[in-house]
Protein backbone atom coordinates (compact mmCIF):
# COMPACT_ATOMS: atom_id res chain seq x y z
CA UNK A 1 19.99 -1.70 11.20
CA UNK A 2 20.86 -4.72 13.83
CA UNK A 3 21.41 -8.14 12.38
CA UNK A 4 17.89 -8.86 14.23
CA UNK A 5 16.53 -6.23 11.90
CA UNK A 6 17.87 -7.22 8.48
CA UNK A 7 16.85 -11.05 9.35
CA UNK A 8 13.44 -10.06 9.88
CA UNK A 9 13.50 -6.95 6.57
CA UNK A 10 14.52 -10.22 4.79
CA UNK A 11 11.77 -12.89 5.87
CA UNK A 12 9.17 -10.15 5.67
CA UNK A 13 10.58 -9.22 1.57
CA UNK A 14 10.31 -13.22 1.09
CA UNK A 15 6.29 -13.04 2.04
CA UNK A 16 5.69 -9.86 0.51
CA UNK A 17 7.53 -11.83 -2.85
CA UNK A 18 5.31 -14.80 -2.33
CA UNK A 19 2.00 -13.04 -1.61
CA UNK A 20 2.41 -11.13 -5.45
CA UNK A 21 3.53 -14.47 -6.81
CA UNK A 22 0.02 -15.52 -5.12
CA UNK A 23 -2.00 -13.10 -7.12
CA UNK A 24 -0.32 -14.89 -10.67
CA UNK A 25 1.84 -11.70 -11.24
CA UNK A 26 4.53 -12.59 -13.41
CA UNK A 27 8.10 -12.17 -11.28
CA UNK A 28 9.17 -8.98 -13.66
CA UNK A 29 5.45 -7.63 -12.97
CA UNK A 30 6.55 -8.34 -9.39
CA UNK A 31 9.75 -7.02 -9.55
CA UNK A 32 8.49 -3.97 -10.54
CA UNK A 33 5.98 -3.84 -7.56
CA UNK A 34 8.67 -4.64 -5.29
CA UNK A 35 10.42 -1.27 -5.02
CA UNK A 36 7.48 0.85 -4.08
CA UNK A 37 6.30 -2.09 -1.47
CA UNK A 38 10.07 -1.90 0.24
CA UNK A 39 9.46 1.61 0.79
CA UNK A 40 6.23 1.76 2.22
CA UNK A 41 7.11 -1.08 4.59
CA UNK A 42 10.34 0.51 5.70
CA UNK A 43 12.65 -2.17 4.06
CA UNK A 44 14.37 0.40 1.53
CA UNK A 45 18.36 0.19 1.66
CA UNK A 46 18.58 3.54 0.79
CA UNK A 47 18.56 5.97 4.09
CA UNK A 48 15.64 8.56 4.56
CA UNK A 49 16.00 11.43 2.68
CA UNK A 50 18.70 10.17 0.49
CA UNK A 51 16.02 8.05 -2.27
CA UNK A 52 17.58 8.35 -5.82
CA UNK A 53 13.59 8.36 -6.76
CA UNK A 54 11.37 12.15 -6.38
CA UNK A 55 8.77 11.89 -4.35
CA UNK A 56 5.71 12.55 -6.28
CA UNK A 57 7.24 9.33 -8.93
CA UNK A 58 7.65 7.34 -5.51
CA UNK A 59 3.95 8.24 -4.64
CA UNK A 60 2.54 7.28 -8.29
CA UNK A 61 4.58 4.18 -8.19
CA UNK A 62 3.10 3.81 -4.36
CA UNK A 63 -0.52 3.91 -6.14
CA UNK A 64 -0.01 1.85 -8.64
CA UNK A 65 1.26 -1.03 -6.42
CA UNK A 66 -1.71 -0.99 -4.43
CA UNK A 67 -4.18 -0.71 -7.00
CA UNK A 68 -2.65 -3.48 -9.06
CA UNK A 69 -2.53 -5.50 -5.68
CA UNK A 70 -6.00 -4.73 -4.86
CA UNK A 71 -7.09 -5.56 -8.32
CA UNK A 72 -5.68 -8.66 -9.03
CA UNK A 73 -6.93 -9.36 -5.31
CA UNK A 74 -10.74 -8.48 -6.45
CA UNK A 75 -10.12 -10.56 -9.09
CA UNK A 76 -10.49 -13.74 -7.40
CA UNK A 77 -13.02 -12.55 -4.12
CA UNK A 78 -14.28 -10.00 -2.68
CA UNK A 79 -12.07 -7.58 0.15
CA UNK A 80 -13.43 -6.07 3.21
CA UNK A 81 -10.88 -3.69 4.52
CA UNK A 82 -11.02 -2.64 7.62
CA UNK A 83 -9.27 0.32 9.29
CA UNK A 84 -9.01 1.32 12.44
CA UNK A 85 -8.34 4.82 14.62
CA UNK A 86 -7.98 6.33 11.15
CA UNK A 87 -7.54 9.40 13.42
CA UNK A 88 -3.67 8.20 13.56
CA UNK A 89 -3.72 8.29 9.59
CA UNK A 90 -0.75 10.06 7.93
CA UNK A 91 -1.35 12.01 5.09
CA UNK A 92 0.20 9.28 2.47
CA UNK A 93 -2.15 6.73 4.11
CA UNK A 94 -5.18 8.86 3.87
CA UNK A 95 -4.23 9.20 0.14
CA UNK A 96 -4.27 5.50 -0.59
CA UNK A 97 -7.20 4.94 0.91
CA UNK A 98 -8.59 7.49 -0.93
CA UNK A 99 -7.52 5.81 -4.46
CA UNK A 100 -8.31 3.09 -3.47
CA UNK A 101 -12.18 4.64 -3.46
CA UNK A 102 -11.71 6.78 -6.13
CA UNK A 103 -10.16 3.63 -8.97
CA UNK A 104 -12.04 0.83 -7.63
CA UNK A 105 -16.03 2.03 -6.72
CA UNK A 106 -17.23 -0.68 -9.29
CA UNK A 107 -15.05 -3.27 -7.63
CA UNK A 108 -16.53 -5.75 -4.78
CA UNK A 109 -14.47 -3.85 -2.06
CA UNK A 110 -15.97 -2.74 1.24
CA UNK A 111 -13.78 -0.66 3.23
CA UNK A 112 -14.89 0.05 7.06
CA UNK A 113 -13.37 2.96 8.98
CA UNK A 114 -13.22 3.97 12.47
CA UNK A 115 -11.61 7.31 13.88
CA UNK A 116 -12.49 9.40 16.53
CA UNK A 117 -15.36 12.38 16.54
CA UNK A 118 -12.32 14.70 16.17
CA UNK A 119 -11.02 12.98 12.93
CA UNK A 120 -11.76 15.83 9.96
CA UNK A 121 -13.74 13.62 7.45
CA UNK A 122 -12.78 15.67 4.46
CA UNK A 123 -9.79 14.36 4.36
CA UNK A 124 -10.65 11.62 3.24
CA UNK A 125 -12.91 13.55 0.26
CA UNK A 126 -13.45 11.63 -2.87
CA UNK A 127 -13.68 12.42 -6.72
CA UNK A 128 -16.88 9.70 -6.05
């Protein structure tokens, strides 16, 4: 990674850090969100492929980032989430979004979609 790239991996970890502080997570409840959060936003030290973590642990430490981010986000005000060309969706975003409907249905969260006609709706099939 350029020097560029590690000065801007760092400023975006210090607003990640201070947007969970926001919530009133505790810093070892936000240390332990951390991790996951590094990973899904690319600022992981570790190279691809080479993660000392398997991948279905990284994806249920994934979920429970969100949701706990989303919860103690609900907490305080409503969320509309809205998002777009869902058509361009990879298959580990389609799967937080659908947690995201699946844990939280009695929660006052709106999520809005838009994809394409072509976009296959079932994949984003519910338990709800």
């Amino acid at each position: 990674m350029l020097a560029g790239g590690r000065e801007q991996a760092a400023v975006l970890e210090l607003l990640l850090a201070a947007g969970i502080a926001e919530l009133g997570l505790s810093p070892s409840e936000g240390a332990e969100l951390m991790p996951p959060l590094d990973d899904v936003f690319g600022l992981s030290a570790v190279e691809v492929g080479q993660s000392q973590i398997e991948p279905e642990q990284l994806r249920r430490q994934i979920h429970f980032a969100v949701r706990t981010l989303f919860e103690r986000r609900l907490a305080r005000a409503p969320i509309l989430l809205v998002v777009e060309d869902l058509h361009w969706a990879d298959a580990a975003s389609l799967d937080v979004l659908r947690l995201l409907a699946d844990r939280l249905d009695r929660s006052r969260l709106m999520i809005v979609l838009t994809h394409r006609p072509t976009f296959e709706a079932g994949a984003l099939a519910t338990s709800r």
